[in-house]
PDB file of N, CA and C in Angstrom:
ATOM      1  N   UNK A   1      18.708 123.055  49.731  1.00  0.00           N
ATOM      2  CA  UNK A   1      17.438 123.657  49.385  1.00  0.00           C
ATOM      3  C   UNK A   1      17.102 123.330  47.935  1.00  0.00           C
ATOM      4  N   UNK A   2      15.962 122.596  47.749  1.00  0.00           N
ATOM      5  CA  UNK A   2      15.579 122.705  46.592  1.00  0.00           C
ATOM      6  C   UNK A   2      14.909 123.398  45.636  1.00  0.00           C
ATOM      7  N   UNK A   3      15.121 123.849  44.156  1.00  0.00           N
ATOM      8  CA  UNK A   3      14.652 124.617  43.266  1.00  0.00           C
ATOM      9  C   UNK A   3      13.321 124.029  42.548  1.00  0.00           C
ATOM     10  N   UNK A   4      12.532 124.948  42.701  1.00  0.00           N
ATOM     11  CA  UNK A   4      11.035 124.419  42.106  1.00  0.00           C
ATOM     12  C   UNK A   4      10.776 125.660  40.927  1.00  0.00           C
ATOM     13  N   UNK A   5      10.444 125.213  39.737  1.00  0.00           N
ATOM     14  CA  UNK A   5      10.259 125.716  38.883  1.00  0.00           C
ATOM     15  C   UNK A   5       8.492 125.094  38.443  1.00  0.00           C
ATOM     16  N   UNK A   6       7.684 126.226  37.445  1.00  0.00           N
ATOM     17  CA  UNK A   6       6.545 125.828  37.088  1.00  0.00           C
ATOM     18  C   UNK A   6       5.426 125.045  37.420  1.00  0.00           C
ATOM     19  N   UNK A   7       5.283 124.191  37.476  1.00  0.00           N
ATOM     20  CA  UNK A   7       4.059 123.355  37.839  1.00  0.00           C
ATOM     21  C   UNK A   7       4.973 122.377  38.712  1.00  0.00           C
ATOM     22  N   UNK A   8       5.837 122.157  39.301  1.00  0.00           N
ATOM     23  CA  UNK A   8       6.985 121.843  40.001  1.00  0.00           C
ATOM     24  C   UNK A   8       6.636 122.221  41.278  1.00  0.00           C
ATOM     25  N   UNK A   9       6.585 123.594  41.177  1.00  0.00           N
ATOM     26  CA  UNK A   9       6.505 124.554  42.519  1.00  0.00           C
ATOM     27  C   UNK A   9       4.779 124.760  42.733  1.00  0.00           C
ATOM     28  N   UNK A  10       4.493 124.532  41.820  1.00  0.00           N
ATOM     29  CA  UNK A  10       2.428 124.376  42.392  1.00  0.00           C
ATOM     30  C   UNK A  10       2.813 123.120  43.137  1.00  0.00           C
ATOM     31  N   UNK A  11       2.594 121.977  42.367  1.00  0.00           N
ATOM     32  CA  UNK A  11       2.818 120.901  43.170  1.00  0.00           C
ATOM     33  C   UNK A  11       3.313 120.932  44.510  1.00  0.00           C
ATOM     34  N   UNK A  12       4.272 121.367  44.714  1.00  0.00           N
ATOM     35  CA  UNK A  12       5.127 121.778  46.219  1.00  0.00           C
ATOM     36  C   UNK A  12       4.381 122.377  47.425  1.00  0.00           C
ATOM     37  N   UNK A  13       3.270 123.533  46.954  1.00  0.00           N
ATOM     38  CA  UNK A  13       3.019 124.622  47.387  1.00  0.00           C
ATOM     39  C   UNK A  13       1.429 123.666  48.220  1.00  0.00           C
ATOM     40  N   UNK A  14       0.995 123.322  46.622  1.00  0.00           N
ATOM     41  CA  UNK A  14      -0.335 122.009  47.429  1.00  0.00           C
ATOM     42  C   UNK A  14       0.055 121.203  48.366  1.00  0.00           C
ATOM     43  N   UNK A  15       1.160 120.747  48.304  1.00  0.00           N
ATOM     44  CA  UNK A  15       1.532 119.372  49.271  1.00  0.00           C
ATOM     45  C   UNK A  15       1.370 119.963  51.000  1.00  0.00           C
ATOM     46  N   UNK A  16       2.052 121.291  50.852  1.00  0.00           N
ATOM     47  CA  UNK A  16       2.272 121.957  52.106  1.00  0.00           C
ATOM     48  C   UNK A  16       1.243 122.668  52.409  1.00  0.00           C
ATOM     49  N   UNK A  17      -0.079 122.771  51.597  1.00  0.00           N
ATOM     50  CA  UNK A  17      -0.808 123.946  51.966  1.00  0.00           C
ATOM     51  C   UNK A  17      -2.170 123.791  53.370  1.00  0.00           C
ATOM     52  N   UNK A  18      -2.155 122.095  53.288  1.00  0.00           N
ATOM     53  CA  UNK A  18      -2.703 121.697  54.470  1.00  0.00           C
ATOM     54  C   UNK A  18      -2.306 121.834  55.800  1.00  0.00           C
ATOM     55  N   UNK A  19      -1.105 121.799  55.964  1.00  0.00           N
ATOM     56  CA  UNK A  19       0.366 121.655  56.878  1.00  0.00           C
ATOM     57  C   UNK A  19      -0.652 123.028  58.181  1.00  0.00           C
ATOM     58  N   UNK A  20      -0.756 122.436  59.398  1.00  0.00           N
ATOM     59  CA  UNK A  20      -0.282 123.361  59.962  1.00  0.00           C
ATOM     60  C   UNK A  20       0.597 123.867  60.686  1.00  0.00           C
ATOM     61  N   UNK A  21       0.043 125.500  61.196  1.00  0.00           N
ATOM     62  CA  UNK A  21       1.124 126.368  61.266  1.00  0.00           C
ATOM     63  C   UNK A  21       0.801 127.043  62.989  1.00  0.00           C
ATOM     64  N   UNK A  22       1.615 126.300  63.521  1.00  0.00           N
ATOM     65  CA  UNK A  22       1.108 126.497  64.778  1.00  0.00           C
ATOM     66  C   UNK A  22       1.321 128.242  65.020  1.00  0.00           C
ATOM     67  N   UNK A  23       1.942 128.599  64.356  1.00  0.00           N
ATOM     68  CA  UNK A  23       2.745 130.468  64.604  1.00  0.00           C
ATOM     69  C   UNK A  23       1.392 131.250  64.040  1.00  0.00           C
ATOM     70  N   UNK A  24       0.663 130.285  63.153  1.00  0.00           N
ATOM     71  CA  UNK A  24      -0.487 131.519  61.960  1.00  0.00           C
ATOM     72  C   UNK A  24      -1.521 131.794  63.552  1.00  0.00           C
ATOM     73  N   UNK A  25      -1.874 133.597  63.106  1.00  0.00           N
ATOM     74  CA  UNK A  25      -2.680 134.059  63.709  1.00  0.00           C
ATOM     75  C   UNK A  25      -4.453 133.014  63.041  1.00  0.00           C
ATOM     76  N   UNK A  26      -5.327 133.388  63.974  1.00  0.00           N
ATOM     77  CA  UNK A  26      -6.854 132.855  64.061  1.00  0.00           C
ATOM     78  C   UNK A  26      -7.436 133.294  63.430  1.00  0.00           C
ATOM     79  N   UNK A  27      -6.811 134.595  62.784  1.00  0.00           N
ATOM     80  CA  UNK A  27      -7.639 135.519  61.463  1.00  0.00           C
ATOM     81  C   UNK A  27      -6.951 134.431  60.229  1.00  0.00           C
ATOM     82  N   UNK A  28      -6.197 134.402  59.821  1.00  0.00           N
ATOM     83  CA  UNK A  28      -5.638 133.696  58.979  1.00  0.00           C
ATOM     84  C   UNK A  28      -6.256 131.798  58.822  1.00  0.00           C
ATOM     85  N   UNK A  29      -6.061 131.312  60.057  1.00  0.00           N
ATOM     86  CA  UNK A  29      -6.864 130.145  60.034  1.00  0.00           C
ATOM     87  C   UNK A  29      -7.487 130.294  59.635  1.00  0.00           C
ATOM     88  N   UNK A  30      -8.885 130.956  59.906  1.00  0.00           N
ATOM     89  CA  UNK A  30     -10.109 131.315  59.640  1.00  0.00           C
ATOM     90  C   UNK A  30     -10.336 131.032  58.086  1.00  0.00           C
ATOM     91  N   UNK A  31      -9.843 132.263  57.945  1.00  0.00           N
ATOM     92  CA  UNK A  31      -9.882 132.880  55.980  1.00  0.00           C
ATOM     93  C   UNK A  31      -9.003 131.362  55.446  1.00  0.00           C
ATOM     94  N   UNK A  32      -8.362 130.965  56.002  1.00  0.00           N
ATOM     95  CA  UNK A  32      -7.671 129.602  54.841  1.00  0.00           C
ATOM     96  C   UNK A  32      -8.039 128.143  54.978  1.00  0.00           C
ATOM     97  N   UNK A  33      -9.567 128.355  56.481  1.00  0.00           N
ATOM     98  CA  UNK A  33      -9.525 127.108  56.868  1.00  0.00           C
ATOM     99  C   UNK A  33     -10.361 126.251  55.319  1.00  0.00           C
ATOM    100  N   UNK A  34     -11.102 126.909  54.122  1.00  0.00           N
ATOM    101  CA  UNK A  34     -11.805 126.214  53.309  1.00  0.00           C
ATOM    102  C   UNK A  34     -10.860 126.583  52.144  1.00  0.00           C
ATOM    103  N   UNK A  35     -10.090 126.837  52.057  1.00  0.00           N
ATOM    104  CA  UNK A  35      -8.931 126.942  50.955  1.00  0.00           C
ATOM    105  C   UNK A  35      -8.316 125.794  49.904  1.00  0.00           C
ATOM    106  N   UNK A  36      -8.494 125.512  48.610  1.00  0.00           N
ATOM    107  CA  UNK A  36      -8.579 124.283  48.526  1.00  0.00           C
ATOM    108  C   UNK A  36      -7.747 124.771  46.917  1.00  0.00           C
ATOM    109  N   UNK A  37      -7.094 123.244  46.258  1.00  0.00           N
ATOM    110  CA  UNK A  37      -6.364 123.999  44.792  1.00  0.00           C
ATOM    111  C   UNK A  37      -6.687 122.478  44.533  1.00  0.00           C
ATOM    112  N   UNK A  38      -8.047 122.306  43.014  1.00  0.00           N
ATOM    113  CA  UNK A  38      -7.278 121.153  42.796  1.00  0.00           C
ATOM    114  C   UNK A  38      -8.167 121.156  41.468  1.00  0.00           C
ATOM    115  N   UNK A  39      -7.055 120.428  40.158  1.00  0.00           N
ATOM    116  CA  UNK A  39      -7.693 120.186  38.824  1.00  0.00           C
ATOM    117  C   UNK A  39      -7.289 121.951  38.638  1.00  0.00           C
ATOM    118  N   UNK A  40      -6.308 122.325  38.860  1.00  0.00           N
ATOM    119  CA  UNK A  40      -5.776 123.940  38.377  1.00  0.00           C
ATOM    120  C   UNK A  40      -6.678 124.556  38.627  1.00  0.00           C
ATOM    121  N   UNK A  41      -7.460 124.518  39.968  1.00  0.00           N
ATOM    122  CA  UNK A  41      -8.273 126.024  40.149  1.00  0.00           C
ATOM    123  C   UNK A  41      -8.397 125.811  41.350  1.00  0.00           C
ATOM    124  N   UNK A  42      -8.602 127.217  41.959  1.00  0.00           N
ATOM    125  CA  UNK A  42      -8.893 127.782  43.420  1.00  0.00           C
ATOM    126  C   UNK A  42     -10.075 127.571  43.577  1.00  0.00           C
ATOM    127  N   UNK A  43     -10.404 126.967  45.024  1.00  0.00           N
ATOM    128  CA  UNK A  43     -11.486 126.955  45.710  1.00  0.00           C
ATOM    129  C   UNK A  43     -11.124 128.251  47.045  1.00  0.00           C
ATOM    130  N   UNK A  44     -12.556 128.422  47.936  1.00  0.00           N
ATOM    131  CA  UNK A  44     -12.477 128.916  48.825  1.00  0.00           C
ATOM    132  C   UNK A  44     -11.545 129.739  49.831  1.00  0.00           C
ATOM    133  N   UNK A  45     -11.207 130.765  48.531  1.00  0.00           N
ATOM    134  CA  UNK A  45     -10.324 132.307  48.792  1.00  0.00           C
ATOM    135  C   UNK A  45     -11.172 132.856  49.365  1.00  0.00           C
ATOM    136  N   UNK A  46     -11.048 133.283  50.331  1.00  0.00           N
ATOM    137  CA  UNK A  46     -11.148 134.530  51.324  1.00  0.00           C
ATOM    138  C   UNK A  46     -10.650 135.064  51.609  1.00  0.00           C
ATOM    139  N   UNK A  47     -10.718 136.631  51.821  1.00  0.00           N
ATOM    140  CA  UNK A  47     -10.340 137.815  52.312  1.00  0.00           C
ATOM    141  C   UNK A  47      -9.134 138.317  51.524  1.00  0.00           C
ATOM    142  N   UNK A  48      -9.467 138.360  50.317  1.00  0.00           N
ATOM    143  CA  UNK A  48      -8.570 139.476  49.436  1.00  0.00           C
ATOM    144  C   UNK A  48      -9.353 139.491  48.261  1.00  0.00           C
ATOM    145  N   UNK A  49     -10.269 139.860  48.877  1.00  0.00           N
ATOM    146  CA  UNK A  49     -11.537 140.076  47.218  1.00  0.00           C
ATOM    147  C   UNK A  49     -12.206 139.361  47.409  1.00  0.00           C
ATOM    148  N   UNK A  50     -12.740 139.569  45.610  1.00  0.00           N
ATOM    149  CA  UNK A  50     -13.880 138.203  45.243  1.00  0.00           C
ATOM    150  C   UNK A  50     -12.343 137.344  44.808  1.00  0.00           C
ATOM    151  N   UNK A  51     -13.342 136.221  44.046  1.00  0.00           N
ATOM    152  CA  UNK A  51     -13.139 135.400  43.294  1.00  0.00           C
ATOM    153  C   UNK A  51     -13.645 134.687  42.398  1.00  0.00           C
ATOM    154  N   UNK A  52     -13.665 135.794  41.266  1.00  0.00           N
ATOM    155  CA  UNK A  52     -14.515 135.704  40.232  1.00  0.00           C
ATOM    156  C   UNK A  52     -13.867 135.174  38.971  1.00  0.00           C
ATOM    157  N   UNK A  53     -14.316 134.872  38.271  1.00  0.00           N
ATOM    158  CA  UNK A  53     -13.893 133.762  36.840  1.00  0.00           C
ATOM    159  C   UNK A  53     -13.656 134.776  36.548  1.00  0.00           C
ATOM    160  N   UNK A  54     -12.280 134.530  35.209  1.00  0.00           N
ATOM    161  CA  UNK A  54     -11.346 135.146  34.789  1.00  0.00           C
ATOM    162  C   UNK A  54     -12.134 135.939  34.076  1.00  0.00           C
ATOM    163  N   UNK A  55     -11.731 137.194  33.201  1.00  0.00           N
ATOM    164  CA  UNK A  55     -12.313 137.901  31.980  1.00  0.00           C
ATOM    165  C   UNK A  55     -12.825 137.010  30.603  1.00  0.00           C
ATOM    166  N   UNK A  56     -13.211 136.938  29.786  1.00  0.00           N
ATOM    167  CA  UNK A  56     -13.100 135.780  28.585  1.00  0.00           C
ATOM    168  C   UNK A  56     -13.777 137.072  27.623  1.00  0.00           C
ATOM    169  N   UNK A  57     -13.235 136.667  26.044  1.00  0.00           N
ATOM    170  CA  UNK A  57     -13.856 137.697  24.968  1.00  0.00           C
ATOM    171  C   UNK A  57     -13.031 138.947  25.161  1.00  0.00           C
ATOM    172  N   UNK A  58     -14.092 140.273  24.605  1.00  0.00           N
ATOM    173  CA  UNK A  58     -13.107 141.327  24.276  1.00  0.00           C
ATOM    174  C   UNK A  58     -12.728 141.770  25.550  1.00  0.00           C
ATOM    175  N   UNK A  59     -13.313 142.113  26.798  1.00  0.00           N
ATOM    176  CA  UNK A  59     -12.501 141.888  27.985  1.00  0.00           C
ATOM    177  C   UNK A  59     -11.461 141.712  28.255  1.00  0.00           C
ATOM    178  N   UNK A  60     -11.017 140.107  27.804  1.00  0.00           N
ATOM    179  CA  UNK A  60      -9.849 139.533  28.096  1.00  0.00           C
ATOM    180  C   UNK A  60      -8.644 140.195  27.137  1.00  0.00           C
ATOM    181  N   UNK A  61      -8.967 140.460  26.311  1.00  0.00           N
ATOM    182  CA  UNK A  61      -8.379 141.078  25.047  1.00  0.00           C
ATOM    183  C   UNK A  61      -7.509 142.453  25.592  1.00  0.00           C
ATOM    184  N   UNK A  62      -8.794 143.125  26.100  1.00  0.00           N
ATOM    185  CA  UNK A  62      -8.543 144.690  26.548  1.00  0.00           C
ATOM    186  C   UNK A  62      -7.894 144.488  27.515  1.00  0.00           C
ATOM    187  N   UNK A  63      -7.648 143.555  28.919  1.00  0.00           N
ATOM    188  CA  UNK A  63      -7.161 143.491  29.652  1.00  0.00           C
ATOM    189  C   UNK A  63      -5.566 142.901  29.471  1.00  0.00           C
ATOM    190  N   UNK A  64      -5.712 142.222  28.902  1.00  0.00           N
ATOM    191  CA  UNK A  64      -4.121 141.577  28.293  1.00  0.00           C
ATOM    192  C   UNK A  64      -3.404 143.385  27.808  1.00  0.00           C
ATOM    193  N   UNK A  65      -3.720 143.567  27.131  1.00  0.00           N
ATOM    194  CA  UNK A  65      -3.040 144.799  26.442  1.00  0.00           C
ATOM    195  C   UNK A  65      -2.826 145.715  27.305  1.00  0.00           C
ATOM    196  N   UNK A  66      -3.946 146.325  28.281  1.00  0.00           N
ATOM    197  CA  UNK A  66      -3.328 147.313  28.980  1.00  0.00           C
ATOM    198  C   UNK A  66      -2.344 146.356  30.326  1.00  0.00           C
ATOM    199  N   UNK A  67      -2.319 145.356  30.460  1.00  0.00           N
ATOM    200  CA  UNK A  67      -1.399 145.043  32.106  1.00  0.00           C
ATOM    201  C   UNK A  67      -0.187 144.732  30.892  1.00  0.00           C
ATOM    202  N   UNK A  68       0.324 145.111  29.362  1.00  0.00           N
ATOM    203  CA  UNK A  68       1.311 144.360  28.915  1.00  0.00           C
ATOM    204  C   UNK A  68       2.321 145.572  29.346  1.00  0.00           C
ATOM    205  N   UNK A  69       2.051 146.530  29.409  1.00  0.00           N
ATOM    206  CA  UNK A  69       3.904 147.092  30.270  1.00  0.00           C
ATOM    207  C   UNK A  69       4.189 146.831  31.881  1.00  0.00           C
ATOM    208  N   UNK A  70       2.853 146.217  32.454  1.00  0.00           N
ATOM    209  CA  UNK A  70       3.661 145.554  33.749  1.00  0.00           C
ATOM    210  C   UNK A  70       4.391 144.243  33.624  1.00  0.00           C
ATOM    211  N   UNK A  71       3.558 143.197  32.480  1.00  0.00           N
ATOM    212  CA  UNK A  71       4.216 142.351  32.397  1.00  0.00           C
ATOM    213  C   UNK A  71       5.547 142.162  31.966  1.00  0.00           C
ATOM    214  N   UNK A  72       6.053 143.767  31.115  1.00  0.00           N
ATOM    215  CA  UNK A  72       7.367 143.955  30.501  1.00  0.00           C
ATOM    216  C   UNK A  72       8.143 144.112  32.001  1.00  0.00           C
ATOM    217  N   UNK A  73       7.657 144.437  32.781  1.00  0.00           N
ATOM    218  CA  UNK A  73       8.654 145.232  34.050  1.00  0.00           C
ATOM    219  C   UNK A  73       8.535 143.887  34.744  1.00  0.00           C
ATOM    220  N   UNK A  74       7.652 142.808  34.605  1.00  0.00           N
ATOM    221  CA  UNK A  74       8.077 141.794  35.474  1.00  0.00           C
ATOM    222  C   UNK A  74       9.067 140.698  34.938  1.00  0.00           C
TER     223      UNK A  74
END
């Protein structure tokens, strides 16, 4: 088994993400059939939210600071 670390394991994850999966339920097809990763960004996420551009400015600021004791616990 091989170990994928960082942009290692993106790479990996794209290669396979076309792959199908004869076991995935038709809800799942569905939501992943326009699913796309390329030039480091997500295309066509469905069904776990939006997918809205990141925070930027004091936003991003305020948001960094309060998620920093989950990031301590991760």
């Amino acid at each position: 088994m091989s170990i994928y670390n960082a942009d290692d394991a993106i790479n990996y994850l794209v290669t396979k993400m076309k792959k199908v999966d004869i076991k995935a339920s038709s809800h799942w097809v569905n939501y992943h059939s326009e699913f796309d990763f390329k030039d480091g960004e997500f295309a066509g996420i469905r069904g776990f939210g939006s997918n809205r551009q990141s925070y930027t400015g004091i936003r991003k600021i305020v948001h960094h600071l309060l998620q920093a004791p989950f990031r301590a616990m991760g």
